[in-house]
C-alpha atoms as a PDB file:
ATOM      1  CA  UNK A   1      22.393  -7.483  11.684  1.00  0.00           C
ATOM      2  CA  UNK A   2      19.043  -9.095  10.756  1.00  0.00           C
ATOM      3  CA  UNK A   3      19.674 -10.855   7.937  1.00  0.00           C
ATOM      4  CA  UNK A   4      16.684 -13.528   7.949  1.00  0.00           C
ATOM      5  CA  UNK A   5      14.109 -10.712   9.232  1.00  0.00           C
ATOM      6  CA  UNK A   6      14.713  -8.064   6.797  1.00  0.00           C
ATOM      7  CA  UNK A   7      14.274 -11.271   4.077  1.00  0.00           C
ATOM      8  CA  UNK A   8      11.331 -12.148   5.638  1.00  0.00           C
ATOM      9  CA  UNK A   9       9.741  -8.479   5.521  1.00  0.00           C
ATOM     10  CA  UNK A  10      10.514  -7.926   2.104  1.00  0.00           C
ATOM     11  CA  UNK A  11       9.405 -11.021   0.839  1.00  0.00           C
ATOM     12  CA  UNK A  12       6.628 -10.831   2.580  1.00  0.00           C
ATOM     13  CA  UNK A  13       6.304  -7.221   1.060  1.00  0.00           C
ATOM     14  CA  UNK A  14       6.271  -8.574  -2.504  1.00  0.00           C
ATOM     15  CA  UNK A  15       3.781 -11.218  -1.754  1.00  0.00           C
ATOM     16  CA  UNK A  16       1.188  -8.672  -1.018  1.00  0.00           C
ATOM     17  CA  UNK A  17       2.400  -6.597  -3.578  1.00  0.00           C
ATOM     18  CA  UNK A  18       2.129  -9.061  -5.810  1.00  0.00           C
ATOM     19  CA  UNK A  19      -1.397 -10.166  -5.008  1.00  0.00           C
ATOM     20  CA  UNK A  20      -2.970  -6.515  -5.255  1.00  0.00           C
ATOM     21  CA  UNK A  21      -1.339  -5.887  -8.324  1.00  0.00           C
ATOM     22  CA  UNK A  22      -2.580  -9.373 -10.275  1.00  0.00           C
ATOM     23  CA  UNK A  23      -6.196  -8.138  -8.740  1.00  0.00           C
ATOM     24  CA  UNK A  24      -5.510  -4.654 -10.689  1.00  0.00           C
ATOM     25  CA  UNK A  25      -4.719  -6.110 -13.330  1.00  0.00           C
ATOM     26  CA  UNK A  26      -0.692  -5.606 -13.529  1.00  0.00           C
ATOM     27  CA  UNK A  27       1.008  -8.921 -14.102  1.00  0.00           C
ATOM     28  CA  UNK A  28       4.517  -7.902 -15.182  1.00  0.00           C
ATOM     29  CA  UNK A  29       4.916  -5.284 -12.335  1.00  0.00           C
ATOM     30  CA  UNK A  30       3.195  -7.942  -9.212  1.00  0.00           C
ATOM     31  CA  UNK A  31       6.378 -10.748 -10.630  1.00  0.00           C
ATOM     32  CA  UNK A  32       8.891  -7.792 -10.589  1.00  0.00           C
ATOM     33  CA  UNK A  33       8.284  -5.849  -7.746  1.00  0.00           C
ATOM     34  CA  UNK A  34      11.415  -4.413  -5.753  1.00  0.00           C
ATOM     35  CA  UNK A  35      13.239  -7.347  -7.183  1.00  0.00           C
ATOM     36  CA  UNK A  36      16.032  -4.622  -6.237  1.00  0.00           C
ATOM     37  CA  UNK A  37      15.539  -5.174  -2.679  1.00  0.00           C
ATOM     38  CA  UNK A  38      17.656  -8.169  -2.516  1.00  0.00           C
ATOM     39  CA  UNK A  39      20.619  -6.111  -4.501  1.00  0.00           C
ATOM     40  CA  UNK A  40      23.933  -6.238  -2.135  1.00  0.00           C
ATOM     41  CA  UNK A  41      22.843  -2.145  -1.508  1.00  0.00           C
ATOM     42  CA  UNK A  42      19.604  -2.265  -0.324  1.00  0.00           C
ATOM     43  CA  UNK A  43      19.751  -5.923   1.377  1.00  0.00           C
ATOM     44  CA  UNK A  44      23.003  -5.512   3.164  1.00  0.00           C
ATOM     45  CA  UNK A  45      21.705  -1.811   4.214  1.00  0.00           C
ATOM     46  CA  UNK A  46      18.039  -3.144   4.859  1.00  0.00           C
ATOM     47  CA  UNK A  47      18.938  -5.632   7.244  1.00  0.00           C
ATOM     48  CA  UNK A  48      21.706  -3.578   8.832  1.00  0.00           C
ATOM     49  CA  UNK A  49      18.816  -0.619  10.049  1.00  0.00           C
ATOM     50  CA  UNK A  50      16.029  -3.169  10.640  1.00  0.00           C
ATOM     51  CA  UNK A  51      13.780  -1.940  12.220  1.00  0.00           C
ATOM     52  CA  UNK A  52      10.969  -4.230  11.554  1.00  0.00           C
ATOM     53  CA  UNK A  53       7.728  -1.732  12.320  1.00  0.00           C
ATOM     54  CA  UNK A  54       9.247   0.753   9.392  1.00  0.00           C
ATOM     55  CA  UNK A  55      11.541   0.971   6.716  1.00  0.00           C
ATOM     56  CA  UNK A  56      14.893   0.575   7.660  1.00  0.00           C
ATOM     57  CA  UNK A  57      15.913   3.452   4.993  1.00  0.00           C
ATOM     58  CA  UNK A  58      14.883   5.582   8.126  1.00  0.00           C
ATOM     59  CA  UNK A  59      17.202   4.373  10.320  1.00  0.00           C
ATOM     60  CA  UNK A  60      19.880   4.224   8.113  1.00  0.00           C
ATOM     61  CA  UNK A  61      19.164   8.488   6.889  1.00  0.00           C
ATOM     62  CA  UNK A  62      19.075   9.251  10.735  1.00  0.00           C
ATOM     63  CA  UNK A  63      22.762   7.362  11.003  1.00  0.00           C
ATOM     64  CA  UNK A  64      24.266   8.408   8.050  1.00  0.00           C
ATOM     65  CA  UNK A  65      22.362  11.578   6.729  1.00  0.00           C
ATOM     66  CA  UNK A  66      21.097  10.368   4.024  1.00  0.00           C
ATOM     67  CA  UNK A  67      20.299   6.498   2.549  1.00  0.00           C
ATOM     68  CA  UNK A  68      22.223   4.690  -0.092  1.00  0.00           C
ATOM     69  CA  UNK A  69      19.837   2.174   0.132  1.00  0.00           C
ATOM     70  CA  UNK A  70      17.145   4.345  -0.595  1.00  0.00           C
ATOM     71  CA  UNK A  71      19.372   6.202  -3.566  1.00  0.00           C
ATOM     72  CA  UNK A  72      19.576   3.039  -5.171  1.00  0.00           C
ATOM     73  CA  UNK A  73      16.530   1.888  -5.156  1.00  0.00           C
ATOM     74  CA  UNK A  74      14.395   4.983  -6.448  1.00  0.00           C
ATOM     75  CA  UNK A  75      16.449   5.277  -9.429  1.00  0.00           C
ATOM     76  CA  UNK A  76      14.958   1.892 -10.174  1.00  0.00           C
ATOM     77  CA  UNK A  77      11.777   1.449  -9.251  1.00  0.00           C
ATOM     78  CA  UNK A  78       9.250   3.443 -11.183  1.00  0.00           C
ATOM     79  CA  UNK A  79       6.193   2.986  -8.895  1.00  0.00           C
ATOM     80  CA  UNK A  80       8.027   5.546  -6.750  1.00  0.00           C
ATOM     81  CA  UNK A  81       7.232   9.554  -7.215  1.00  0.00           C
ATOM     82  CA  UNK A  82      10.746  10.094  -6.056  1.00  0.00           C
ATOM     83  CA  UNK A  83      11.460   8.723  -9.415  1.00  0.00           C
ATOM     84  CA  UNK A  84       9.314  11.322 -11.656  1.00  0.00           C
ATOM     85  CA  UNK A  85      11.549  14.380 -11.031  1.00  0.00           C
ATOM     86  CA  UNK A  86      12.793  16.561 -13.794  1.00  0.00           C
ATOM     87  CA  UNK A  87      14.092  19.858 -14.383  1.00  0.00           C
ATOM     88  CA  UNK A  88      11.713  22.287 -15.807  1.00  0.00           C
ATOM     89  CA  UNK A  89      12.806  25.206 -18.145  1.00  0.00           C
ATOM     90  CA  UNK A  90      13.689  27.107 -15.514  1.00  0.00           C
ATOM     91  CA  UNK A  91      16.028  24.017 -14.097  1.00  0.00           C
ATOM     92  CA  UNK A  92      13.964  23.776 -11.193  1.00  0.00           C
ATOM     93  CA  UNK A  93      13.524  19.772 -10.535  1.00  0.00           C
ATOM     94  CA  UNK A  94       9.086  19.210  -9.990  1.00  0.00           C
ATOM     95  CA  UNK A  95       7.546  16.263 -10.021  1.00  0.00           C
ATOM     96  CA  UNK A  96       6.054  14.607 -13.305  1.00  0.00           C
ATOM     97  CA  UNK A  97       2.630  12.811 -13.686  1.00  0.00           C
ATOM     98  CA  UNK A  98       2.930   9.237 -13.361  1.00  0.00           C
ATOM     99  CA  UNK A  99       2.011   6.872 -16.007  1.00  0.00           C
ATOM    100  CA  UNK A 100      -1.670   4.675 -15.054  1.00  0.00           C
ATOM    101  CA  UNK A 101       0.464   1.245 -15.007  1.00  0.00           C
ATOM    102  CA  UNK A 102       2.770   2.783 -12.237  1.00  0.00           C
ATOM    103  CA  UNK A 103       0.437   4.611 -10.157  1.00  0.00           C
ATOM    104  CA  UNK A 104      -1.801   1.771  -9.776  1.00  0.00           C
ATOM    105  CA  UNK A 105       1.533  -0.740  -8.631  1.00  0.00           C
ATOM    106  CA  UNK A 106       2.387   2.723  -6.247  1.00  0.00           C
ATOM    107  CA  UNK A 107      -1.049   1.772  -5.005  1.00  0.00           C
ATOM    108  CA  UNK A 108      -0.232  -1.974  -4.478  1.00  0.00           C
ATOM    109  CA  UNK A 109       3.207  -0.882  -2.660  1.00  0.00           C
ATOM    110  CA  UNK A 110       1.581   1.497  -0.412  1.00  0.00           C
ATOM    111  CA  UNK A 111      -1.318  -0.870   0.518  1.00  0.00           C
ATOM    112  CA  UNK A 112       0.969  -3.861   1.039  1.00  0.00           C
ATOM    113  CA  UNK A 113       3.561  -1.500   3.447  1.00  0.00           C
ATOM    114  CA  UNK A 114       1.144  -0.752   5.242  1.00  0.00           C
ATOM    115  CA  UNK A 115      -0.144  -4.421   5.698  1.00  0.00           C
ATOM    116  CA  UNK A 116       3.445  -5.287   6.443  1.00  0.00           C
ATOM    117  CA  UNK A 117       4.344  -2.696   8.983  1.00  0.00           C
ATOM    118  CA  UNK A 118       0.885  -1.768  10.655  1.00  0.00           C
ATOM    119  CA  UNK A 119       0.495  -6.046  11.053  1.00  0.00           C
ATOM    120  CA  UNK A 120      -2.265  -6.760  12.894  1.00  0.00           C
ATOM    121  CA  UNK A 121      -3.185  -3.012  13.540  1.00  0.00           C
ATOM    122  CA  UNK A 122      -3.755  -2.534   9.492  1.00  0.00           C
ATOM    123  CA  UNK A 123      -6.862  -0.976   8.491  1.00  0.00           C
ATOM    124  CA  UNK A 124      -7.904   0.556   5.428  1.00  0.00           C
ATOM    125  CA  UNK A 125      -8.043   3.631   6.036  1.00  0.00           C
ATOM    126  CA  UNK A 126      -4.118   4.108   6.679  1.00  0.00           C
ATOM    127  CA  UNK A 127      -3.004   3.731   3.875  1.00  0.00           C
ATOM    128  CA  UNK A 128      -5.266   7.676   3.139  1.00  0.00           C
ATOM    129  CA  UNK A 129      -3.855   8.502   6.478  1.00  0.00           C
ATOM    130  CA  UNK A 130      -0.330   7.782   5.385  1.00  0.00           C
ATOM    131  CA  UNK A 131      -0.545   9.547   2.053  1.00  0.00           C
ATOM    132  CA  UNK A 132      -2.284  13.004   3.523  1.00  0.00           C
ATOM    133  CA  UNK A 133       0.445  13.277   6.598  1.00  0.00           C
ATOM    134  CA  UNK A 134       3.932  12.201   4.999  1.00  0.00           C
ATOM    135  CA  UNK A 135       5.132  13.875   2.239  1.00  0.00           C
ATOM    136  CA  UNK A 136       2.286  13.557  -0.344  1.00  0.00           C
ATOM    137  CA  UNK A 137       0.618  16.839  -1.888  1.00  0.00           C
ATOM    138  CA  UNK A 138       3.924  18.271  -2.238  1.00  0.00           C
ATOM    139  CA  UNK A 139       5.828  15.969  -3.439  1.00  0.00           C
ATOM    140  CA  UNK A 140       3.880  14.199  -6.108  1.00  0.00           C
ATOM    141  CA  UNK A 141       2.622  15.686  -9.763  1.00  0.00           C
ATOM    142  CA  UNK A 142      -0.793  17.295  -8.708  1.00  0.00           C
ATOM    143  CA  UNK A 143      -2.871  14.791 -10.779  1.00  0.00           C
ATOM    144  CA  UNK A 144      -1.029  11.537  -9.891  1.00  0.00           C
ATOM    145  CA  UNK A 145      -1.984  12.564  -6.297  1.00  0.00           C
ATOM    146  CA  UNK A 146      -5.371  13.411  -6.848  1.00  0.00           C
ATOM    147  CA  UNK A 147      -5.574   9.862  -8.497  1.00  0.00           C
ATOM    148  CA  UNK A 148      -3.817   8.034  -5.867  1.00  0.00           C
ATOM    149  CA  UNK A 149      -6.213  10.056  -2.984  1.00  0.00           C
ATOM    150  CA  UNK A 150      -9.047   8.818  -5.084  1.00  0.00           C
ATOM    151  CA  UNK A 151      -7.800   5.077  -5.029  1.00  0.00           C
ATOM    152  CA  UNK A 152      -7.145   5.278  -1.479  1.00  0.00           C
ATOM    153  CA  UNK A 153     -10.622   6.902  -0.320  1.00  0.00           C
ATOM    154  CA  UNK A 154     -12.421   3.976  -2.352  1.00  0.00           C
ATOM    155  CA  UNK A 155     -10.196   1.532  -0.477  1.00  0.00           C
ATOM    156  CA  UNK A 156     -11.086   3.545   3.374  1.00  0.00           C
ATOM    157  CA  UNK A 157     -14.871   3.268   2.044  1.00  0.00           C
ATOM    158  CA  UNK A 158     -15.186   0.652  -0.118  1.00  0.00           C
ATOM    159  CA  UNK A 159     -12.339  -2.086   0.977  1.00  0.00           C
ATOM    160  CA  UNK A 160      -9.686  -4.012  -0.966  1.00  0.00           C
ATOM    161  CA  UNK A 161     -11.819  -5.904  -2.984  1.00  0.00           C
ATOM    162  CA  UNK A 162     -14.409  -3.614  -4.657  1.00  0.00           C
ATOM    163  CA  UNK A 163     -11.573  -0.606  -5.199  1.00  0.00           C
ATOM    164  CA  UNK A 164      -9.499  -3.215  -6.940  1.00  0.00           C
ATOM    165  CA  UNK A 165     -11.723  -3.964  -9.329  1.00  0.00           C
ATOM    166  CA  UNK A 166     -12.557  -0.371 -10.082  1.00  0.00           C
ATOM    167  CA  UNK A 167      -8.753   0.380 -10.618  1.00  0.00           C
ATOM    168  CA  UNK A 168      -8.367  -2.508 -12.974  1.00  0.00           C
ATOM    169  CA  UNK A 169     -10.878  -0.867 -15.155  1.00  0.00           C
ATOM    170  CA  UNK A 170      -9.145   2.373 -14.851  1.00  0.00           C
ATOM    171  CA  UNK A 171      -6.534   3.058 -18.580  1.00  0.00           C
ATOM    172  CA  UNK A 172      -5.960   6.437 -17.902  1.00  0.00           C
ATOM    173  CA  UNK A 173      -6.408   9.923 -15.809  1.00  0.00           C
END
């Protein structure tokens, strides 16, 4: 078990969330970020399937067939698509467009993962990379992706600095 590394990663995790989102503009959500991380759940589970270069929720699906951390900490963490499911009138669960304030800390989490597991390899156009081969398009509400795709471009051509100010100015899409 890797206790002290999985603390380190997550902390470390927050810090750059933390820093993107007070450049966007989101105070509240930078000081609050995946302050369920260090629940007994997702800790104890984190640093079980450490894995250090990804999220341990990976390990832990492969092992168990699916992740309790990873249950746990959707259901509470709005800057996470997985969250904006709901049945339509048909009772067919699709995904729901995000509101501004949690796409843009969505942006900050993606942005800082990256930083975190990429390390020294990080550049800014992974983040794009990331989005357009895992699980994107399908998964989140057709605007809130086109939004997010937007943010990320600016960041590939543009860099941190210049596409956070541009979000910041951003109240709705």
């Amino acid at each position: 078990m890797k206790l002290f590394k999985h603390f380190i990663t997550i902390t470390k995790h927050r810090w750059l969330v933390r820093k993107i989102c007070f450049k966007i503009g989101r105070y509240w959500q930078g000081l609050t970020h995946d302050l369920s991380k260090y629940s007994w759940v997702e800790f104890f589970n984190g640093a079980k399937y450490y894995l250090g270069t990804k999220s341990p929720t990976i390990a832990e699906r492969e092992d168990k067939g699916y992740s309790a951390a990873w249950m746990h900490h959707k259901g509470r963490n709005k800057h996470h698509f997985e969250y904006w499911f709901d049945a339509n009138e048909k009772g067919i669960y699709v995904p729901i467009k995000m509101p501004i304030k949690y796409l843009k800390e969505m942006f900050a989490d993606r942005v800082a993962a990256s930083k975190v597991y990429k390390g020294k390899d990080y550049s800014e156009d992974y983040p794009l990379e990331y989005l357009l081969t895992h699980r994107g398009k399908e998964m989140l509400h057709p605007e809130s992706f086109e939004k997010l795709k937007e943010w990320l471009t600016l960041l590939k051509d543009k860099g941190e600095k210049e596409t956070c100010k541009i979000i910041r100015k951003e109240k709705k899409y």
